[in-house]
C-alpha atoms as a PDB file:
ATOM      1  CA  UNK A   1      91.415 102.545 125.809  1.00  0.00           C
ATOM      2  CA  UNK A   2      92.251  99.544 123.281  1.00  0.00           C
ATOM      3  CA  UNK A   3      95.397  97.344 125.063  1.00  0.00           C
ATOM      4  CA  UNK A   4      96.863  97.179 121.313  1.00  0.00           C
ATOM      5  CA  UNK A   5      97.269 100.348 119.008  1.00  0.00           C
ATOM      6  CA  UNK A   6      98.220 100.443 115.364  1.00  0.00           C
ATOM      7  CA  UNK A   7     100.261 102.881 113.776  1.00  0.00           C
ATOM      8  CA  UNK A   8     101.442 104.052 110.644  1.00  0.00           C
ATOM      9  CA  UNK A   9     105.145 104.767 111.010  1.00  0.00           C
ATOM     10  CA  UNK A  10     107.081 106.646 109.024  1.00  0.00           C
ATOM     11  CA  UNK A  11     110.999 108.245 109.169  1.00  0.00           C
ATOM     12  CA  UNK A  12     109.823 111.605 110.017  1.00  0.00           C
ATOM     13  CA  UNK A  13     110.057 115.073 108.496  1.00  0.00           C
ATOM     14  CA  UNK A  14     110.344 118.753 109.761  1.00  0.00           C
ATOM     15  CA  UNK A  15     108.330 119.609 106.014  1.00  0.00           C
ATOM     16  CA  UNK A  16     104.834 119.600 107.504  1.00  0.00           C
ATOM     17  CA  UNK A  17     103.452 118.756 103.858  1.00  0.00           C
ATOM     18  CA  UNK A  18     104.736 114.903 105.074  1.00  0.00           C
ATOM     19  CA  UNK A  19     102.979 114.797 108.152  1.00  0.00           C
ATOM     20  CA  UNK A  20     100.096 115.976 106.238  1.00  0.00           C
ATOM     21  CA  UNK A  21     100.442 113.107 104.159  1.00  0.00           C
ATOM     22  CA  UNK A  22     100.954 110.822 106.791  1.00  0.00           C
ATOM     23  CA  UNK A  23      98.053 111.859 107.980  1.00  0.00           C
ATOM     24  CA  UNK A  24      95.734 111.325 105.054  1.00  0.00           C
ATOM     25  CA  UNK A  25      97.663 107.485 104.037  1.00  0.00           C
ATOM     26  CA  UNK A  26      97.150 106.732 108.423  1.00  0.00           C
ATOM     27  CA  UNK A  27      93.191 107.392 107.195  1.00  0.00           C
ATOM     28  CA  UNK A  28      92.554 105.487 104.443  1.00  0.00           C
ATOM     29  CA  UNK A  29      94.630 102.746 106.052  1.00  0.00           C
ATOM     30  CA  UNK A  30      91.884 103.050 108.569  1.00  0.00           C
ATOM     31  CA  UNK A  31      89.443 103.131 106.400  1.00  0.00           C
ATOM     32  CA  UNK A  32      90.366  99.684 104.411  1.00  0.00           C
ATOM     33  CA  UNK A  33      91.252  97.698 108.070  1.00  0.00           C
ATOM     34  CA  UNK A  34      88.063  99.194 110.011  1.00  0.00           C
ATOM     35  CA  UNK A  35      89.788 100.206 113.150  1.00  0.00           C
ATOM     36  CA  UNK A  36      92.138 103.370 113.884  1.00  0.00           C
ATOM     37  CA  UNK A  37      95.252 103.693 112.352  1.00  0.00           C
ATOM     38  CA  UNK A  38      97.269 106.732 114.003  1.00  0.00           C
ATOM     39  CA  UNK A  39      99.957 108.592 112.184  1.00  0.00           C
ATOM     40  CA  UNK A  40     103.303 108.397 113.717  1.00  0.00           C
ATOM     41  CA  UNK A  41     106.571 109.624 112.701  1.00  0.00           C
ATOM     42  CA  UNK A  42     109.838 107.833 113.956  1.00  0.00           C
ATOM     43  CA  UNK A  43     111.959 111.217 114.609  1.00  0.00           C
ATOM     44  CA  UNK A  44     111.915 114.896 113.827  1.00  0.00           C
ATOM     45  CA  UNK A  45     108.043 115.092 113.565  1.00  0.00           C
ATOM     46  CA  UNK A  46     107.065 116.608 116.530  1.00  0.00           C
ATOM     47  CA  UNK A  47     109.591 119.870 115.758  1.00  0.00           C
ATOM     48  CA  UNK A  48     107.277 120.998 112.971  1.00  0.00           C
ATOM     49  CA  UNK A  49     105.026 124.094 114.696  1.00  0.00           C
ATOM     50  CA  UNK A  50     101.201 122.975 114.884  1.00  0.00           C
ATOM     51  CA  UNK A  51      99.811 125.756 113.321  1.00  0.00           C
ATOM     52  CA  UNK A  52     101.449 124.486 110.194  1.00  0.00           C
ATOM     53  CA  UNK A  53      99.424 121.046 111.018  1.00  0.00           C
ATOM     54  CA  UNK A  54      95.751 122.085 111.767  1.00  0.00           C
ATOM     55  CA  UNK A  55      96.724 122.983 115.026  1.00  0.00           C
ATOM     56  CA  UNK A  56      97.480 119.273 116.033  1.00  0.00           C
ATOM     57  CA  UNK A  57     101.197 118.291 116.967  1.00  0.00           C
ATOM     58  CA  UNK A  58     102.589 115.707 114.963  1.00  0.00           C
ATOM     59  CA  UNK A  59     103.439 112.206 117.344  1.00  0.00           C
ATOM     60  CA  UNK A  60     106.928 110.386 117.061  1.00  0.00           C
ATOM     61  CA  UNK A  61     107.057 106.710 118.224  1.00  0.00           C
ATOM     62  CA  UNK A  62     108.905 107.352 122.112  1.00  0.00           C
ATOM     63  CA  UNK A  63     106.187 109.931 123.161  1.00  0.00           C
ATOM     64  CA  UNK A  64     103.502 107.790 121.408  1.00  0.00           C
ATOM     65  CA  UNK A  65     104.456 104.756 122.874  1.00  0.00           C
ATOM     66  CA  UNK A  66     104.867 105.878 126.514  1.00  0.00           C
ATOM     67  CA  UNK A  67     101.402 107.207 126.445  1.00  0.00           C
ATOM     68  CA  UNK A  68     100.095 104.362 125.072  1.00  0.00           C
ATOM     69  CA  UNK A  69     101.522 102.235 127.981  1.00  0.00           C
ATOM     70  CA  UNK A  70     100.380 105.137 130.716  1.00  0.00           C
ATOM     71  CA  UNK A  71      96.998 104.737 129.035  1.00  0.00           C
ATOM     72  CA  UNK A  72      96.777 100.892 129.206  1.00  0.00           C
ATOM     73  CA  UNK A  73      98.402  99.918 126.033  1.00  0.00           C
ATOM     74  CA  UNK A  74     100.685  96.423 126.087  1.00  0.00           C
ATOM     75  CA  UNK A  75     101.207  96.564 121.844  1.00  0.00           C
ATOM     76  CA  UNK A  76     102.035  99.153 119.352  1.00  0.00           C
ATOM     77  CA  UNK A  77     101.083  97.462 116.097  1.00  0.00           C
ATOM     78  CA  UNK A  78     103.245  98.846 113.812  1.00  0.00           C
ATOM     79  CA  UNK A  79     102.598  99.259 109.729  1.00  0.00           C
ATOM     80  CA  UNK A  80     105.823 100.786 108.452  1.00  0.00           C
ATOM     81  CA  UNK A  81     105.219 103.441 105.360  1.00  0.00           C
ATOM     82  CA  UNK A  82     109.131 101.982 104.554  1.00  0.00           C
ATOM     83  CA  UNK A  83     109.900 100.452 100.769  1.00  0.00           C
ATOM     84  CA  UNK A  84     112.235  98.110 102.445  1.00  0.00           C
ATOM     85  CA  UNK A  85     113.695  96.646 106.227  1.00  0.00           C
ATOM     86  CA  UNK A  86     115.581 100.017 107.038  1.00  0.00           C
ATOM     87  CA  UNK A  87     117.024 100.138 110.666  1.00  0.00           C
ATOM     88  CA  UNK A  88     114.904 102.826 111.662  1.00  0.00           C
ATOM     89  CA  UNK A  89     112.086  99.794 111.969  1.00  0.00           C
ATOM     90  CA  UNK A  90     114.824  96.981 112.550  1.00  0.00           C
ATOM     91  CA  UNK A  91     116.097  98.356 115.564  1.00  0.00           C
ATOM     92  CA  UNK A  92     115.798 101.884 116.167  1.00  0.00           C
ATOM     93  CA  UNK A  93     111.650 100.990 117.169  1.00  0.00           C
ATOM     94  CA  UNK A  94     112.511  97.497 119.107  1.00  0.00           C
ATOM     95  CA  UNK A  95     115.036  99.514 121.282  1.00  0.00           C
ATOM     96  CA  UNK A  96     112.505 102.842 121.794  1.00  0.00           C
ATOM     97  CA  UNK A  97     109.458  99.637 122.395  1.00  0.00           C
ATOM     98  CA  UNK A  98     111.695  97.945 124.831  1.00  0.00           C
ATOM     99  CA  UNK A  99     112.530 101.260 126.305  1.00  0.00           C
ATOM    100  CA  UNK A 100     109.053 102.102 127.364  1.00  0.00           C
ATOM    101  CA  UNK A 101     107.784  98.803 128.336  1.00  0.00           C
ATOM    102  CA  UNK A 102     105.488  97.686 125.432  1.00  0.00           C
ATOM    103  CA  UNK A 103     105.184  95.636 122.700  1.00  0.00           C
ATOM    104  CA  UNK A 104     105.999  95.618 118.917  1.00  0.00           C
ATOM    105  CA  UNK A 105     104.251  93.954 116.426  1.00  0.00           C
ATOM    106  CA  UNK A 106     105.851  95.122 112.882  1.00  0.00           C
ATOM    107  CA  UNK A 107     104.374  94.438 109.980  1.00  0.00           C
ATOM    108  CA  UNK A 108     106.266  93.738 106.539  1.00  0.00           C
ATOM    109  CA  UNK A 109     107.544  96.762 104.539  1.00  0.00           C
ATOM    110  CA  UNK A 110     105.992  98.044 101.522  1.00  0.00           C
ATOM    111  CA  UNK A 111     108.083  95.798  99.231  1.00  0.00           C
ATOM    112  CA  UNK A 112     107.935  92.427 101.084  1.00  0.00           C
ATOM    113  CA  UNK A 113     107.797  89.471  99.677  1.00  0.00           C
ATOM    114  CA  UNK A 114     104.199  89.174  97.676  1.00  0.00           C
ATOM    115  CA  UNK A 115     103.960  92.394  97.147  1.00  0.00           C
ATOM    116  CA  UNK A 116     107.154  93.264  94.364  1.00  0.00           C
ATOM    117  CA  UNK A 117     104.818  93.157  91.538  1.00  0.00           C
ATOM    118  CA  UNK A 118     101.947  95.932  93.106  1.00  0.00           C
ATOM    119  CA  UNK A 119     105.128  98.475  94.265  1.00  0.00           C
ATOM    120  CA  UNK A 120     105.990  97.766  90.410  1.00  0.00           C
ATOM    121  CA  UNK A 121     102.886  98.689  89.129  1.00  0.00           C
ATOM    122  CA  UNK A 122     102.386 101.613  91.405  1.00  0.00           C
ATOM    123  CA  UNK A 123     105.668 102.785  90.198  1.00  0.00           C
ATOM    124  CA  UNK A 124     104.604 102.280  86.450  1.00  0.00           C
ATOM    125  CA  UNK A 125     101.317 104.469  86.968  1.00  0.00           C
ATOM    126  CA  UNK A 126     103.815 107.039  88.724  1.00  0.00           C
ATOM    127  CA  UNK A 127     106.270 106.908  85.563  1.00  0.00           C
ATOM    128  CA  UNK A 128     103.246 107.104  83.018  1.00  0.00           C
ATOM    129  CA  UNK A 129     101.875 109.834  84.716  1.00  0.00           C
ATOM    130  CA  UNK A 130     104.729 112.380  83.822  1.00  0.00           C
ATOM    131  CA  UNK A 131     103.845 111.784  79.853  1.00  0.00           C
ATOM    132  CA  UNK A 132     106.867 109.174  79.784  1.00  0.00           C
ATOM    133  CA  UNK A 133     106.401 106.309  77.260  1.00  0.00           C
ATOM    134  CA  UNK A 134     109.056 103.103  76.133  1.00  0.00           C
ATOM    135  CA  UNK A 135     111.713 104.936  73.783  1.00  0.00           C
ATOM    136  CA  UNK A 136     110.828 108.465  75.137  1.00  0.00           C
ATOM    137  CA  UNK A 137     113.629 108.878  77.365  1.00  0.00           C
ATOM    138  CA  UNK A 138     116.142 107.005  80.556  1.00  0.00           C
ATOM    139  CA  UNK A 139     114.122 106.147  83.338  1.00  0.00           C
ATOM    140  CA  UNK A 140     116.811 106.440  86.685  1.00  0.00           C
ATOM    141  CA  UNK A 141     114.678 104.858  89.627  1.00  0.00           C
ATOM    142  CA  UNK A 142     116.237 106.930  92.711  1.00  0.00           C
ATOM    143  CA  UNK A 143     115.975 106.543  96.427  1.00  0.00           C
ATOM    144  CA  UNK A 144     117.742 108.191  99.027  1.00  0.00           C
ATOM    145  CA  UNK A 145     120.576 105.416  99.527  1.00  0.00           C
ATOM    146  CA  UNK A 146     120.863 103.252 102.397  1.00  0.00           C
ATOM    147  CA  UNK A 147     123.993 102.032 104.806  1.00  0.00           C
ATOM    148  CA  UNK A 148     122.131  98.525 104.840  1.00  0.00           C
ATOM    149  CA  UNK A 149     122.876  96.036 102.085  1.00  0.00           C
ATOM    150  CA  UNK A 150     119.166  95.204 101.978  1.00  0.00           C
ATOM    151  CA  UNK A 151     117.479  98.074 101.272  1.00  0.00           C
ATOM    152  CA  UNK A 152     119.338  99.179  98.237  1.00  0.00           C
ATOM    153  CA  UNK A 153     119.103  95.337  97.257  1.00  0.00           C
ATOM    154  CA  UNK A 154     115.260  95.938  97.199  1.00  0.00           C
ATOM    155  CA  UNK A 155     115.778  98.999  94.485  1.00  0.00           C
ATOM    156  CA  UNK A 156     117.868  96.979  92.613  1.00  0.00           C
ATOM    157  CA  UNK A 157     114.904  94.452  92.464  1.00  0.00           C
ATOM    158  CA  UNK A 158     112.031  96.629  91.678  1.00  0.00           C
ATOM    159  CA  UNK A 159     114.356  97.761  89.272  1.00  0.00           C
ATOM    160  CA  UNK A 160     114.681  94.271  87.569  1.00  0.00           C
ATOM    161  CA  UNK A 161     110.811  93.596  87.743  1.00  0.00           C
ATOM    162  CA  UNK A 162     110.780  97.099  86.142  1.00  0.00           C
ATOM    163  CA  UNK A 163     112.295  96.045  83.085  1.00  0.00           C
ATOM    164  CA  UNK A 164     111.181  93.152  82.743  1.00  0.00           C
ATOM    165  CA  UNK A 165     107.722  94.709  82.856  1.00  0.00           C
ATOM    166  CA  UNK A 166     108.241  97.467  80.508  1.00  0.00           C
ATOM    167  CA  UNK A 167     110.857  96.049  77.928  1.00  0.00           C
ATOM    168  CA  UNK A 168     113.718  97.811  78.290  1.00  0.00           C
ATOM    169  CA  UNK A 169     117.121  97.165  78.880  1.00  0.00           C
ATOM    170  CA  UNK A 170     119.529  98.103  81.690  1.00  0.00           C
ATOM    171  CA  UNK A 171     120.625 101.297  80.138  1.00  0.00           C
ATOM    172  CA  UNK A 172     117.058 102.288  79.825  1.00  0.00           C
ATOM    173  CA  UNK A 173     116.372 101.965  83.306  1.00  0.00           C
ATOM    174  CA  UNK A 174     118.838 102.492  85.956  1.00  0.00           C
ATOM    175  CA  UNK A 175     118.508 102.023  89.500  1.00  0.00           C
ATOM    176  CA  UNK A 176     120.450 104.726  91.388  1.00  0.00           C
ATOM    177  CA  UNK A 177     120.904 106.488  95.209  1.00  0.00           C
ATOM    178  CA  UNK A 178     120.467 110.464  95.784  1.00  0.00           C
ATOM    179  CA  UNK A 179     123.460 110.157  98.246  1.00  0.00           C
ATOM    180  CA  UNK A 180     125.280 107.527 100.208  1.00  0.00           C
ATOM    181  CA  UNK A 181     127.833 107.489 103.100  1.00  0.00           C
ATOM    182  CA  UNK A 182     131.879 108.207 102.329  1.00  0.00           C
ATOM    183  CA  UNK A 183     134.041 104.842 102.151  1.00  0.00           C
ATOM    184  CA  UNK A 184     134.043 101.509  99.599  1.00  0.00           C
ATOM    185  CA  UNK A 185     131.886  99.970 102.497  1.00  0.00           C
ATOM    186  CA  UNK A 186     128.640 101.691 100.957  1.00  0.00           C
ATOM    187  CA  UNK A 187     129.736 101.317  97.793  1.00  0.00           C
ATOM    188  CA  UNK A 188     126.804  99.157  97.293  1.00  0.00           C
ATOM    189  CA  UNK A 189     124.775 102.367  96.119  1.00  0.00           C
ATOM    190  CA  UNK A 190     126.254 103.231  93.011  1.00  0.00           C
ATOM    191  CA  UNK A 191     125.735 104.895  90.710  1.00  0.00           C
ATOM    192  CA  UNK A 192     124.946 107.925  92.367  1.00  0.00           C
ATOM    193  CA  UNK A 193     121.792 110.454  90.718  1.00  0.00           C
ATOM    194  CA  UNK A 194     124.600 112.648  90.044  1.00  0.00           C
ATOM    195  CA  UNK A 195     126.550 110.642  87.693  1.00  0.00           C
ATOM    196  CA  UNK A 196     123.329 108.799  86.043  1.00  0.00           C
ATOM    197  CA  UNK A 197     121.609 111.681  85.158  1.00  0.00           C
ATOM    198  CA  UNK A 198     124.755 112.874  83.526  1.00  0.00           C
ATOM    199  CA  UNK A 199     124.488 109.510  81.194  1.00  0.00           C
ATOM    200  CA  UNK A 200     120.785 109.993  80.909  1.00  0.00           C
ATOM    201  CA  UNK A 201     119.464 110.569  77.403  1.00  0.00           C
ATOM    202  CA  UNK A 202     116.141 111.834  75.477  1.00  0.00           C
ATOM    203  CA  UNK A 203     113.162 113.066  77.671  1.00  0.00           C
ATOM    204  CA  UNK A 204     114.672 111.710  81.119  1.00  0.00           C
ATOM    205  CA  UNK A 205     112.379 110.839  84.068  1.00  0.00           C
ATOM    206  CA  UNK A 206     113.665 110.051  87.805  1.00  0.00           C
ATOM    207  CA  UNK A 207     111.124 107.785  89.101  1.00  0.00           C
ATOM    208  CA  UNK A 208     111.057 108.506  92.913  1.00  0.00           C
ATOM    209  CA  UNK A 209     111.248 105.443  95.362  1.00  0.00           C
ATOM    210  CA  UNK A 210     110.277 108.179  98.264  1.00  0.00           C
ATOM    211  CA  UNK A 211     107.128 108.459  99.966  1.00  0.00           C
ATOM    212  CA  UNK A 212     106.482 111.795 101.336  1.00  0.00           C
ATOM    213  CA  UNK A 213     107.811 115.209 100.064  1.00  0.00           C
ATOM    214  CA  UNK A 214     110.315 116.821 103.182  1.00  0.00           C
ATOM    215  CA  UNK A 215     114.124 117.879 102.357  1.00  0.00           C
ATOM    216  CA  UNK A 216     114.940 115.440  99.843  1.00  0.00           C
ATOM    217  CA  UNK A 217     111.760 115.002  97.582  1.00  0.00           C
ATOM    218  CA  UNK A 218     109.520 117.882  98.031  1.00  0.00           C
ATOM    219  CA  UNK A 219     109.648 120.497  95.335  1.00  0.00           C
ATOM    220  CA  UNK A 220     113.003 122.294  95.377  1.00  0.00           C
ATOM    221  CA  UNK A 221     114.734 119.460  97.184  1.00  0.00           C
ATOM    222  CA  UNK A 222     118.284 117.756  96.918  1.00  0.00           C
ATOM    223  CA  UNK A 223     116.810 115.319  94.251  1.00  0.00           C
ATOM    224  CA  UNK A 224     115.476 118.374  92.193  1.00  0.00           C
ATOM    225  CA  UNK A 225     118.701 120.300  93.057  1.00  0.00           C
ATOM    226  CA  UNK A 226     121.025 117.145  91.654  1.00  0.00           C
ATOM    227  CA  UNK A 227     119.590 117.129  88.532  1.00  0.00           C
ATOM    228  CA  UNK A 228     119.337 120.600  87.989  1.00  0.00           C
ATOM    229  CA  UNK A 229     123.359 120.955  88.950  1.00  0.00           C
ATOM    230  CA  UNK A 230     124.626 117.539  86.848  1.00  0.00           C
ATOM    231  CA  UNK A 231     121.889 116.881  83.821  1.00  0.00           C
ATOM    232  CA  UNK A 232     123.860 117.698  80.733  1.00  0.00           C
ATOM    233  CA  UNK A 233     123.251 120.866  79.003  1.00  0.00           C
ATOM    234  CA  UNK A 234     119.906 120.169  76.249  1.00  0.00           C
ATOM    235  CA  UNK A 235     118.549 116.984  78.500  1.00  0.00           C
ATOM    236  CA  UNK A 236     114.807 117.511  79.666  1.00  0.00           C
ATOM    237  CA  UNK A 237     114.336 115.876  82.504  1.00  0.00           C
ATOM    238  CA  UNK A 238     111.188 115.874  85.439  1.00  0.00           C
ATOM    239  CA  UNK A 239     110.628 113.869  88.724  1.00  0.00           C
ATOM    240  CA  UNK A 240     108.015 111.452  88.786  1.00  0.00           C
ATOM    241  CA  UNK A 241     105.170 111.883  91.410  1.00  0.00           C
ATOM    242  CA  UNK A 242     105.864 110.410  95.158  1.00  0.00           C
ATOM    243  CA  UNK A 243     104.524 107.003  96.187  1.00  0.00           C
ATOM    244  CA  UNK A 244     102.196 108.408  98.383  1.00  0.00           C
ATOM    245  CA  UNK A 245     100.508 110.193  96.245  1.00  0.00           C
ATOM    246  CA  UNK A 246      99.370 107.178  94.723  1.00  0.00           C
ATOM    247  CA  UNK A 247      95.508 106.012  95.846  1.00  0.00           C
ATOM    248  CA  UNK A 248      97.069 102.420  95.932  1.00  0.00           C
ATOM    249  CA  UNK A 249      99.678 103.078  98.093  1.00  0.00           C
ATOM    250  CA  UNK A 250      97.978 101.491 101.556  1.00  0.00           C
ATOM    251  CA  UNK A 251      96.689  98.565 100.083  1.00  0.00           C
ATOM    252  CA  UNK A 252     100.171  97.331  99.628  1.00  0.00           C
ATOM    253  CA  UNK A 253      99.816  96.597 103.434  1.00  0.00           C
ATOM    254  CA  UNK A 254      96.836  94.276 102.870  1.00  0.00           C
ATOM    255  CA  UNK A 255      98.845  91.921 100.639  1.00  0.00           C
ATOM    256  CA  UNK A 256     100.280  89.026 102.268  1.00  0.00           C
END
C-alpha cells in the first residue's frame, strides 16, 4: 500500500445523503489529481447504517488513520471540503494524527487565499440558479456560525467580493450565521438568519455557505425551519442550492 494517502475530509453527518456526496466530490477530486482520493468524515460518519450507503460504512479520520499506519502509511494528505480554517482541521485532526502516529499534510480550505474570487463565482451560479436576479429580492449569505473569529471573517469577505461583484449594496446582501454560541464573546456572528430574514424584502434568497445537506441544510432542516418560523408574513423566500452540488466545487482545491 501507498506510504502517503489523500483524503477528502469533511465535518461529518449522520444524514447519509452527505456521505453520499462526499463520496461523489472524493471522486471527481480523484479524477482531476489522477490518484485516489478517499472520502473521510471527521466525526459522526461512521453511525449512519451501511445499508443506507451501498452497503459500505462511511470512514472518520481516527479509524482511517490508524489503519493507514497498520497498513504502512506515514502521511494522511488531507484536502479539507471546509469554506474556511475551522478547528475541526486546526486541531481537532493534528491531535487525532499525532494520536495514531502519522503524518498530516493539510491542504488550504476552500476559501484560501487565491481562491476568494472562484468560491464567489460558484456562489453567484448557486444564487442565479434559484431564478434570483439584481433588484429581485435580499440576498442573506448564511453559514452555520463559528466560535472562531476567522471563519465568520471569511463570510464576511465573500460577502464583500459578493457585492462588489453583483452591484448591490449592504442591505441587499447580508452576511449572516444560522446559530452561534450564548455570550458577547461570539458576538462576532451577528446578525443571526432569524433576525435578517425578518428585515429581508421582495423575492428573498438565502444563499447557503454549506456543503453537504445533513441536519442543518438538507431539506426540512434548521435553516429551512428558521425561515419558515421568522420570514414576515407575504415574504417569498427559497434556499439556494449547496456548494457541493456545484460541478466546480473540487477544482477550488487545484487553485493555488
Amino acid at each position: 500500500m501507498a506510504a502517503r494517502r489523500t483524503i477528502l475530509a469533511d465535518n461529518g453527518s449522520l444524514n447519509p445523503e452527505a456521505t453520499l456526496g462526499l463520496r461523489r466530490l472524493a471522486a471527481a477530486l480523484a479524477a482531476r489529481l489522477g490518484r485516489q482520493v478517499d472520502p473521510v468524515s471527521v466525526l459522526h460518519s461512521d453511525k449512519v447504517d451501511p445499508s443506507l450507503l451501498g452497503g459500505a460504512p462511511a470512514s472518520t479520520f481516527e479509524t482511517y488513520a490508524r489503519r493507514a499506519r497498520a497498513e504502512g502509511a506515514d502521511t494522511v494528505e488531507v484536502f479539507p471540503l471546509f469554506i474556511g480554517p475551522s478547528l475541526a482541521i486546526t486541531e481537532f485532526l493534528p491531535e487525532r494524527a499525532a494520536a495514531c502516529g502519522i503524518a498530516l499534510d493539510v491542504r488550504p480550505p476552500l476559501a484560501a487565499a487565491g481562491r476568494e474570487e472562484a468560491l464567489c463565482a460558484i456562489l453567484e451560479d448557486n444564487l442565479r440558479a434559484t431564478g434570483w436576479s439584481n433588484g429581485a429580492g435580499t440576498v442573506l449569505l448564511c453559514d452555520h456560525g463559528s466560535p472562531i473569529p476567522a471563519v465568520t471573517a471569511v463570510r464576511e469577505d465573500l460577502a464583500a467580493r459578493l457585492r462588489r461583484r453583483l452591484g448591490l449594496a449592504e442591505s441587499e446582501l447580508i452576511g449572516c450565521a444560522m446559530e452561534r454560541r450564548e455570550g458577547p464573546r461570539y458576538a462576532f456572528n451577528e446578525p443571526m438568519l432569524a433576525d435578517a430574514i425578518r428585515s429581508a424584502r421582495g423575492n428573498a434568497v438565502v444563499l447557503m455557505l454549506f456543503l453537504l445537506p445533513g441536519r442543518h441544510a438538507g431539506p426540512g432542516g434548521d435553516v429551512a425551519g428558521i425561515c419558515a418560523d421568522n420570514a414576515p408574513a407575504g415574504l417569498s423566500w427559497k434556499l439556494s442550492p449547496l456548494l457541493g452540488e456545484h460541478p466546480g466545487l473540487v477544482d477550488l482545491h487545484l487553485l493555488g
